[in-house]
C-alpha atoms as a PDB file:
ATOM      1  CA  UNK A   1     -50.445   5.884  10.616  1.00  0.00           C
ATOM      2  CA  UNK A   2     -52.642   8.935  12.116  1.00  0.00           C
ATOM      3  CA  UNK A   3     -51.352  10.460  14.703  1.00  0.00           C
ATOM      4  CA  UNK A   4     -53.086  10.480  17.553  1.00  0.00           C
ATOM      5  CA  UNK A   5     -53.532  12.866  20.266  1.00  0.00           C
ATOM      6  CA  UNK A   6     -54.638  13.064  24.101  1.00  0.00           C
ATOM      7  CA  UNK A   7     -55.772  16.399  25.374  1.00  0.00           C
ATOM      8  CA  UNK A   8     -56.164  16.384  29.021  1.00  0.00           C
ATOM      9  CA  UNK A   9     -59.454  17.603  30.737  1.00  0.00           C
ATOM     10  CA  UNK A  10     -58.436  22.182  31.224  1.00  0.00           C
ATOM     11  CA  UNK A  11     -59.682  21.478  34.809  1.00  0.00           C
ATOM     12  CA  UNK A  12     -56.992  19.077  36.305  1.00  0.00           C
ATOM     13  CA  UNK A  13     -55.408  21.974  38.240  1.00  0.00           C
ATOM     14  CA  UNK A  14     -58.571  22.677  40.231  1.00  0.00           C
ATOM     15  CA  UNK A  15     -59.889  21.185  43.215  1.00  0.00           C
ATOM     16  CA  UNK A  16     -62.941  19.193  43.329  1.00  0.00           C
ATOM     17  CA  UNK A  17     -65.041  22.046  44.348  1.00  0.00           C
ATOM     18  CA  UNK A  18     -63.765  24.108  41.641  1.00  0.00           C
ATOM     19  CA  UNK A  19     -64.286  21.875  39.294  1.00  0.00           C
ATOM     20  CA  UNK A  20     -67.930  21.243  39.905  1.00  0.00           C
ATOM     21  CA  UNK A  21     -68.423  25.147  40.447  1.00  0.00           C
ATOM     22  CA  UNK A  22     -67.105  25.902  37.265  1.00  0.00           C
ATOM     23  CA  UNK A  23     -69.193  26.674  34.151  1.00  0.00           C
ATOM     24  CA  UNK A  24     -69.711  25.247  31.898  1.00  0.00           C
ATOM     25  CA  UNK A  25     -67.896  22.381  32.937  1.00  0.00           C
ATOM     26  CA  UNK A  26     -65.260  19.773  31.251  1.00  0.00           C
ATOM     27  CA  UNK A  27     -66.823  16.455  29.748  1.00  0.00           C
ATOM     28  CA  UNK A  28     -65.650  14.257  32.640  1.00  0.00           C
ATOM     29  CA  UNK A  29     -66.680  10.683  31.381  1.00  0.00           C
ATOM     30  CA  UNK A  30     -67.074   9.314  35.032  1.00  0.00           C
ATOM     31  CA  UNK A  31     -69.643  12.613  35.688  1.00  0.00           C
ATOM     32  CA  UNK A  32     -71.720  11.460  32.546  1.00  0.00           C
ATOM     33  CA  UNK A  33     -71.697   7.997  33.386  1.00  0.00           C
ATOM     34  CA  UNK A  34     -72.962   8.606  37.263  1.00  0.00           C
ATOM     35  CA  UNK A  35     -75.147  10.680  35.751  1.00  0.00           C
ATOM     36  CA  UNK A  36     -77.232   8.803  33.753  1.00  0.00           C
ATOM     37  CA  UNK A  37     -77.383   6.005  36.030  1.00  0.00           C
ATOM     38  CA  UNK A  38     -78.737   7.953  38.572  1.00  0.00           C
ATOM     39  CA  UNK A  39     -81.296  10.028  36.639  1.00  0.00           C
ATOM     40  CA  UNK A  40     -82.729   6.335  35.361  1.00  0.00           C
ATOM     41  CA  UNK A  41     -82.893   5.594  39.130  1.00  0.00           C
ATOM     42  CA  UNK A  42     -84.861   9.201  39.498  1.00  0.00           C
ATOM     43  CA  UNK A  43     -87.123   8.535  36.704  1.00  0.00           C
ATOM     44  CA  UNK A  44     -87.843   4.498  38.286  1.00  0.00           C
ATOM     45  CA  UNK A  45     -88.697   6.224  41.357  1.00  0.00           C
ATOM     46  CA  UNK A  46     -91.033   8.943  40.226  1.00  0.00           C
ATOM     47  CA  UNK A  47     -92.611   6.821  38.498  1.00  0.00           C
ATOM     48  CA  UNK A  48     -93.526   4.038  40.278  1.00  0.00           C
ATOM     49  CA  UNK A  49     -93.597   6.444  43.955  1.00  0.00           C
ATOM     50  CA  UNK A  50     -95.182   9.729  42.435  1.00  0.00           C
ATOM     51  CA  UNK A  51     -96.784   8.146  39.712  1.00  0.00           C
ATOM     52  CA  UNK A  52     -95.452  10.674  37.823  1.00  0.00           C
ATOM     53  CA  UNK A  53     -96.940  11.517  34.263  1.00  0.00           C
ATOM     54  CA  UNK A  54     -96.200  14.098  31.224  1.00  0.00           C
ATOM     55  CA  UNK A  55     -99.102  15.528  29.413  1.00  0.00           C
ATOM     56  CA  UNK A  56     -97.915  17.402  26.242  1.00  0.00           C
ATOM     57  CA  UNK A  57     -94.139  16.129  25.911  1.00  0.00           C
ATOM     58  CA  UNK A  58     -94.690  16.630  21.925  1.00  0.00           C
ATOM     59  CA  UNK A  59     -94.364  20.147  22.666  1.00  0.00           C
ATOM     60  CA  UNK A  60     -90.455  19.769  23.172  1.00  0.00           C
ATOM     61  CA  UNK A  61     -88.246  21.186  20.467  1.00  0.00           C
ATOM     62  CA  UNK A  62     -85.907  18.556  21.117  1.00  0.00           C
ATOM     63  CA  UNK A  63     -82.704  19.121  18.933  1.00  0.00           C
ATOM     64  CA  UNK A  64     -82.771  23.227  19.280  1.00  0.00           C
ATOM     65  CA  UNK A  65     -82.025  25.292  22.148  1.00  0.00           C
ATOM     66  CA  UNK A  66     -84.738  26.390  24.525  1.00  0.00           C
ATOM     67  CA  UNK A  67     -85.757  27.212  27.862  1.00  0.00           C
ATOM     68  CA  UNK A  68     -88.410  24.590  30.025  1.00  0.00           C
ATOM     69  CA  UNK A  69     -89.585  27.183  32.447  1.00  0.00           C
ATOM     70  CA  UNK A  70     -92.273  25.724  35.531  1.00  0.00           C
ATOM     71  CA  UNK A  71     -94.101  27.326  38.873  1.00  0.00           C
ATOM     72  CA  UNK A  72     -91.684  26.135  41.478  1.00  0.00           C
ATOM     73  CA  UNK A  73     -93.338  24.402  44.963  1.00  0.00           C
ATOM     74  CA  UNK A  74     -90.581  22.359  45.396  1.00  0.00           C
ATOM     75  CA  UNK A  75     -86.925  20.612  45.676  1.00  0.00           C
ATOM     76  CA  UNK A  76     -88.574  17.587  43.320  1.00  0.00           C
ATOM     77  CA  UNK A  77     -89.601  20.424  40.455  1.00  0.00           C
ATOM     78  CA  UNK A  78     -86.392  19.930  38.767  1.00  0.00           C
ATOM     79  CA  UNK A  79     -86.163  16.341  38.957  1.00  0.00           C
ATOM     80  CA  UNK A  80     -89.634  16.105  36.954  1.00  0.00           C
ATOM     81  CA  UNK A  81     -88.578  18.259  34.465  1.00  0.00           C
ATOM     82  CA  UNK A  82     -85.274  16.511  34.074  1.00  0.00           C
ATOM     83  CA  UNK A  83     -86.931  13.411  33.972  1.00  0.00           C
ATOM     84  CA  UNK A  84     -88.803  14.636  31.105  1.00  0.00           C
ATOM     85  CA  UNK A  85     -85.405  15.081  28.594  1.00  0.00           C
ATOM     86  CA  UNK A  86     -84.850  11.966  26.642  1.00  0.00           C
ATOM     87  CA  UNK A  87     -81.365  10.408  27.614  1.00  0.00           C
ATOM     88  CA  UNK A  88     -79.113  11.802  24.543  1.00  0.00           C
ATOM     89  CA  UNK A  89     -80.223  15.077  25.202  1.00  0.00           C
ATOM     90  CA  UNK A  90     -80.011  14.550  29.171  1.00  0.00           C
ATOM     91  CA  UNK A  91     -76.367  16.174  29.248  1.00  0.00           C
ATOM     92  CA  UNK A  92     -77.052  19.041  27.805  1.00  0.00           C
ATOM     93  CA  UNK A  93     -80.613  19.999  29.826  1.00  0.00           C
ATOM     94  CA  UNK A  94     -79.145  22.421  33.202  1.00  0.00           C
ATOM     95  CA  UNK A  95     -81.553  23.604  35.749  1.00  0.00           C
ATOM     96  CA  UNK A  96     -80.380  27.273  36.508  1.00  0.00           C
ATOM     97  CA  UNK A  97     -79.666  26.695  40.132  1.00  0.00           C
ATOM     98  CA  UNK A  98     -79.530  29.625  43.097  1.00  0.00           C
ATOM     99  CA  UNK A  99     -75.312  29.581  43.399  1.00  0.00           C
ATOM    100  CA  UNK A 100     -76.258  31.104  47.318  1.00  0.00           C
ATOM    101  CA  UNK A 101     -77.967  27.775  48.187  1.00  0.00           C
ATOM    102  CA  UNK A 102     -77.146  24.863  45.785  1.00  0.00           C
ATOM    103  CA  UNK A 103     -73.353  25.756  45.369  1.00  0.00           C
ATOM    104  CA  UNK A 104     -72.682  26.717  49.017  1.00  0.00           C
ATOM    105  CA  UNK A 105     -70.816  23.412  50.340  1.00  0.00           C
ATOM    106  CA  UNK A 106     -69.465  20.422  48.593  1.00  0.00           C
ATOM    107  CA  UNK A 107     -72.341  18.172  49.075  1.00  0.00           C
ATOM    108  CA  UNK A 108     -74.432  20.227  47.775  1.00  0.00           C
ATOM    109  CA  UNK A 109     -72.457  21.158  44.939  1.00  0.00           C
ATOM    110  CA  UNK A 110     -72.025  17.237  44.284  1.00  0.00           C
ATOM    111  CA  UNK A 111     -75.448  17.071  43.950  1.00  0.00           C
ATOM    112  CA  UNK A 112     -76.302  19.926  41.616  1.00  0.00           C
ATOM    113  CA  UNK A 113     -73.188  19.724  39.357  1.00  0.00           C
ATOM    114  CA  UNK A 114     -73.425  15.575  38.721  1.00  0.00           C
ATOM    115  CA  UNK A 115     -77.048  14.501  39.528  1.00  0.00           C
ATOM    116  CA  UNK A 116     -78.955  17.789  38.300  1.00  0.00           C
ATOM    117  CA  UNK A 117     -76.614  19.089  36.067  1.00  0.00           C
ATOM    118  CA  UNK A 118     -77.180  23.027  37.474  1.00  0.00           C
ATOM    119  CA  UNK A 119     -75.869  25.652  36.174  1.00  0.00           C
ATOM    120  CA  UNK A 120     -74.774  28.201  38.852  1.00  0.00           C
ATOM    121  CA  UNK A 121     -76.693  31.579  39.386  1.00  0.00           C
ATOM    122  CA  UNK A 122     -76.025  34.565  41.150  1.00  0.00           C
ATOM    123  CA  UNK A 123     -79.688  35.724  42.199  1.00  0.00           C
ATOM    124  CA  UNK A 124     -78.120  38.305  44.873  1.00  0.00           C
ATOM    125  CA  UNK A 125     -74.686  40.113  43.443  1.00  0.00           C
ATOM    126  CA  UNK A 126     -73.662  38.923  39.647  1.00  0.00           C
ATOM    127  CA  UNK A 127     -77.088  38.554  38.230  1.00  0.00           C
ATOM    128  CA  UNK A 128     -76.484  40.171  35.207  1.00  0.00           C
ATOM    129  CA  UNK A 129     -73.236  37.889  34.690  1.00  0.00           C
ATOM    130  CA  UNK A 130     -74.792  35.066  35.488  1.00  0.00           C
ATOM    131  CA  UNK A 131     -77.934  35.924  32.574  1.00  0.00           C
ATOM    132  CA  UNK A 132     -74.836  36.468  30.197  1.00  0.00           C
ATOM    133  CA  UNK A 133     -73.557  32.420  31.206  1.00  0.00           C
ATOM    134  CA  UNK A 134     -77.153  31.470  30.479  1.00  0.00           C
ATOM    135  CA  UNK A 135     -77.133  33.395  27.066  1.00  0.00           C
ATOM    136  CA  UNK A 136     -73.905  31.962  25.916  1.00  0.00           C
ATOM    137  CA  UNK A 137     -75.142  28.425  26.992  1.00  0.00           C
ATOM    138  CA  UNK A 138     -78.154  29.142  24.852  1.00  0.00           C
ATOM    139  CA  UNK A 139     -76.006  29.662  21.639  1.00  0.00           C
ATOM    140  CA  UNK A 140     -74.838  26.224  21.519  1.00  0.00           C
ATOM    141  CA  UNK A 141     -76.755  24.077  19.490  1.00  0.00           C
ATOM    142  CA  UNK A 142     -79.369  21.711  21.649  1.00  0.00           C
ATOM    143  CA  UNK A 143     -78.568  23.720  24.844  1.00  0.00           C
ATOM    144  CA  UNK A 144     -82.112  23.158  27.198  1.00  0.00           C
ATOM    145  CA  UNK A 145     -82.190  25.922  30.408  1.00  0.00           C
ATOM    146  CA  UNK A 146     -84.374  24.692  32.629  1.00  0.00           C
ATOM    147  CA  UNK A 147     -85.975  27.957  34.717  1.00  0.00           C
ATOM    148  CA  UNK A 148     -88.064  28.730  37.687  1.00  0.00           C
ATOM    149  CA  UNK A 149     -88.609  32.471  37.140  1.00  0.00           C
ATOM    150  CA  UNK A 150     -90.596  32.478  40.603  1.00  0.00           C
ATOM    151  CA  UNK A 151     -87.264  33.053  41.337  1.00  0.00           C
ATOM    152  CA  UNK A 152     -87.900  30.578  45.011  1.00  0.00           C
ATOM    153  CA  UNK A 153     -90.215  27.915  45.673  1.00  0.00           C
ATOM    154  CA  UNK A 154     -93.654  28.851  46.610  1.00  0.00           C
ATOM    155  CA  UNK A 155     -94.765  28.748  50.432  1.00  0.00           C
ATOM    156  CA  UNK A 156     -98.020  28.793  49.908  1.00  0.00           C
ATOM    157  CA  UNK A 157     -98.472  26.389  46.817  1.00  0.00           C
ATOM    158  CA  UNK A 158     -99.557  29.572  44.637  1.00  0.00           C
ATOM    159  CA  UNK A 159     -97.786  30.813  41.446  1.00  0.00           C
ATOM    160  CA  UNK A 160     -96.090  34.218  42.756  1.00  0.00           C
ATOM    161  CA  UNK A 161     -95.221  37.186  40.290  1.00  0.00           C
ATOM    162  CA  UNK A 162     -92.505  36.211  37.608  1.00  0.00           C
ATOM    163  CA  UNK A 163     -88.983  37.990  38.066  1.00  0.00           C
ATOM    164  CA  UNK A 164     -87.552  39.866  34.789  1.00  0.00           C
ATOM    165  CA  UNK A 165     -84.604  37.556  34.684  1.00  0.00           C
ATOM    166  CA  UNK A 166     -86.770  35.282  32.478  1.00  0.00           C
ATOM    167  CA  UNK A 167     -87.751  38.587  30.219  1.00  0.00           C
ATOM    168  CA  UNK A 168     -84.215  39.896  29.904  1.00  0.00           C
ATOM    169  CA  UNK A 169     -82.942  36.481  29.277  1.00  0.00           C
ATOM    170  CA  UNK A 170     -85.495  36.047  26.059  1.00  0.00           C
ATOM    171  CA  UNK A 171     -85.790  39.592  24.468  1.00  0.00           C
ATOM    172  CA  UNK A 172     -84.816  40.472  21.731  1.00  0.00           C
ATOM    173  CA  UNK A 173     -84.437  36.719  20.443  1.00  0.00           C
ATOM    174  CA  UNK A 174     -86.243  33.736  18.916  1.00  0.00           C
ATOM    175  CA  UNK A 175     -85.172  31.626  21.667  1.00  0.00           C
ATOM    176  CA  UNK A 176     -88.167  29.370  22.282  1.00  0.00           C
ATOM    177  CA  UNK A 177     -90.299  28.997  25.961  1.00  0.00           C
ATOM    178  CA  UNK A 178     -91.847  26.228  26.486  1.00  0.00           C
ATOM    179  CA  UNK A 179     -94.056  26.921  29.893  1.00  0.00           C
ATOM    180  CA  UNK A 180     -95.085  24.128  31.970  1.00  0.00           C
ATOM    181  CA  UNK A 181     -97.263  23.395  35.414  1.00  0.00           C
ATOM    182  CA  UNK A 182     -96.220  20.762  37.496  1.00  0.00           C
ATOM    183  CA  UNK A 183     -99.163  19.622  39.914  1.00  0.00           C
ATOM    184  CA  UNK A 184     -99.015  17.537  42.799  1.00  0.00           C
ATOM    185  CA  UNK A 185     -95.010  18.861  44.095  1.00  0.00           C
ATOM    186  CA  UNK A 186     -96.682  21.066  47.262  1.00  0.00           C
ATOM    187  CA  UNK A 187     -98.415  18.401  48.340  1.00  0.00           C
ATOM    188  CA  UNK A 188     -95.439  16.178  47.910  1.00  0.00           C
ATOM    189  CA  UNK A 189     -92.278  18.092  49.125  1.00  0.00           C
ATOM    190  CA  UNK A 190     -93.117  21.595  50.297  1.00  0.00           C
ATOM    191  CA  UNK A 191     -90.401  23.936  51.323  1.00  0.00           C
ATOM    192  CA  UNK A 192     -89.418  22.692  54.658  1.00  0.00           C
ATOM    193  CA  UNK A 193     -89.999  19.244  54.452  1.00  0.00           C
ATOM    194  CA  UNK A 194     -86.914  16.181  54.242  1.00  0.00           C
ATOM    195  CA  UNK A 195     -89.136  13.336  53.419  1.00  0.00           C
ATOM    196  CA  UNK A 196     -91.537  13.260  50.340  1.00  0.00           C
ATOM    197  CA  UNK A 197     -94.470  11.894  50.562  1.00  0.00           C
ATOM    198  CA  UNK A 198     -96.556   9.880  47.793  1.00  0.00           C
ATOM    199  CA  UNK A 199     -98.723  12.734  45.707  1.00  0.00           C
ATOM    200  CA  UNK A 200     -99.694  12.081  42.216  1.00  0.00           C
ATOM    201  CA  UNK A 201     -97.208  14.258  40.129  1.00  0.00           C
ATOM    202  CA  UNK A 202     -98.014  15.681  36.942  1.00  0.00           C
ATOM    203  CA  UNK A 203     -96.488  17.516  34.499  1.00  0.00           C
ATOM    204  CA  UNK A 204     -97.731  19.514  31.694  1.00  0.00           C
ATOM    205  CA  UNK A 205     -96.219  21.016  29.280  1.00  0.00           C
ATOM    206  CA  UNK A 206     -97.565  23.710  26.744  1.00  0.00           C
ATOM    207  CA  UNK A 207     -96.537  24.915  22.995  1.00  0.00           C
ATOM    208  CA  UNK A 208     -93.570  27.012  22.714  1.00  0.00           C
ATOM    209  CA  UNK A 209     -93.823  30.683  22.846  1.00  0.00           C
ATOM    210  CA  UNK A 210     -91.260  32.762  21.174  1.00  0.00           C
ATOM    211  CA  UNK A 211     -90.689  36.961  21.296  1.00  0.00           C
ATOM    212  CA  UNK A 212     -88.424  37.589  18.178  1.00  0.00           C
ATOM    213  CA  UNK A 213     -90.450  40.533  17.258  1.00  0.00           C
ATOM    214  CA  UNK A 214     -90.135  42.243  20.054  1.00  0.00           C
ATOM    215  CA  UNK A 215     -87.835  44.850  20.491  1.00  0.00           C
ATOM    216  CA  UNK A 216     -85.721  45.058  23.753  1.00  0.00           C
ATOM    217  CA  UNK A 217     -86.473  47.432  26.872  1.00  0.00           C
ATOM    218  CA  UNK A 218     -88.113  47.621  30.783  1.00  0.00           C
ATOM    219  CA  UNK A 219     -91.782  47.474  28.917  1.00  0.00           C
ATOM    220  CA  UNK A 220     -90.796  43.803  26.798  1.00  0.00           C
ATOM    221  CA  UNK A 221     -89.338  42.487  29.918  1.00  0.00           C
ATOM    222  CA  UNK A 222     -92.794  43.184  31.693  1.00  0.00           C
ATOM    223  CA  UNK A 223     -94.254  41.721  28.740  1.00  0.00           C
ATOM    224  CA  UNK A 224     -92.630  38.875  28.376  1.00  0.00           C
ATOM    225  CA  UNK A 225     -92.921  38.106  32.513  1.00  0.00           C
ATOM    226  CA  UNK A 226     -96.843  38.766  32.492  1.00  0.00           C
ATOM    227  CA  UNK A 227     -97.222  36.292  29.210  1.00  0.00           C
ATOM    228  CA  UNK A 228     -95.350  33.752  30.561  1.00  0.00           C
ATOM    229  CA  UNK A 229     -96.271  33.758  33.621  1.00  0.00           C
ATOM    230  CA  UNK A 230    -100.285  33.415  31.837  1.00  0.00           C
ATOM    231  CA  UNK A 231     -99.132  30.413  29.718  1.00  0.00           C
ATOM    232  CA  UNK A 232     -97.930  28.670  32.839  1.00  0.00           C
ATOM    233  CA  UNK A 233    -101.148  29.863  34.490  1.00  0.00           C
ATOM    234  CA  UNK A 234    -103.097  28.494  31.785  1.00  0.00           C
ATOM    235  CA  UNK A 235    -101.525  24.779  31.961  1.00  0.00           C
ATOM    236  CA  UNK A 236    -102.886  24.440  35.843  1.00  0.00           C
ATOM    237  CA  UNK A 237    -105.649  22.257  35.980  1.00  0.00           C
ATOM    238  CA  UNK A 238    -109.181  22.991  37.888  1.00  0.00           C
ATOM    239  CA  UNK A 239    -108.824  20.428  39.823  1.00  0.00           C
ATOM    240  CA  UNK A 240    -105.479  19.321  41.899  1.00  0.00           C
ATOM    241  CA  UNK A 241    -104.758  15.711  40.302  1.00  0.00           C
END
């Protein structure tokens, strides 16, 4: 007979809290399961409530690493961009999540460790640990960072200037960006609002963009920023849907 052996999850000895601050996390069965049952209840909702639609989904690179990056106007961004991962991939996709605000109390750190899946980020005092976390994550085959490099959600329903956390994160690799514009979230759920309200959403999503030739430094980072933050540019439509 095999023998057959039961290795307990490493994060038994932590609390609750810990255990959904940690990253990356242990592959709690009861997390994945909640998980997807919720995120089909997400995508039932935006659908049928937001009428929400993908334009360019083909443009995934579904079974590598990469990073979905978006304009950011709101708390429903990463839900629609979530909601865009097919199911066997949908454990692996992590919106990078601000640790200050999403990770601050337990309910909140429910809701972006087992609904959204975020991965925690220091914006304010470890940012340069918290790029190396993302880094690592992306060296694991099928690994999909979702990123707002806005850095906070728009107040005025404008793209705003692109932080270099997105730049430092991709030079000097052939890590693919895929840029997206999602349309319709402002309207919807701008910062400061509880309730949504029924705007069309739509997302679109653009061909990958990759920056293996360049070299590393301050002037790549700007580089990379200002063309990404173009691409994403590029995707809005004339017209507000």
């Amino acid at each position: 007979m095999l023998n057959w052996m039961y290795s307990p999850a490493a994060d038994l000895n932590l609390s609750l809290g810990e255990r959904l601050k940690k990253f990356p996390r242990e592959p709690h069965m009861w997390m994945y399961l909640l998980r997807s049952v919720i995120a089909l209840c997400i995508r039932f909702w935006l659908k049928v409530y937001h009428r929400f639609s993908v334009v360019g989904q083909e443009n995934l690179p579904l079974g590598k690493s990469f990073v979905l990056i978006a304009n950011h106007q709101s708390h429903l961004d990463a839900l629609c961009l979530t909601a865009t991962i097919p199911f066997k991939h949908l454990h692996k996709a992590y919106p990078v999540s601000a640790a200050d605000y999403f990770f601050s109390s337990l309910p909140r750190c429910a809701v972006a460790s087992v609904i959204v899946n975020g991965l925690p980020f220091d914006r304010k005092d470890k940012s340069s640990e918290s790029l190396e976390i993302c880094r690592q994550a992306l060296k694991k085959p099928g690994t999909i960072l979702i990123l707002f490099p806005e850095g906070t959600r728009s107040e005025s329903g404008q793209l705003n200037r692109f932080r270099s956390g997105i730049g430092r994160l991709l030079e000097g690799t052939g890590i693919p960006a895929i840029p997206c514009y999602l349309d319709g979230a402002y309207g919807a759920l701008p910062k400061g609002s509880l309730f949504p309200r029924p705007k069309k959403l739509t997302l679109r999503i653009g061909p990958e963009r990759q920056y293996s030739r360049e070299g590393s430094g301050r002037e790549t980072v700007k580089k990379i920023c200002h063309d990404l933050q173009g691409a994403v540019k590029s995707l809005r439509p004339a017209v507000s849907d």
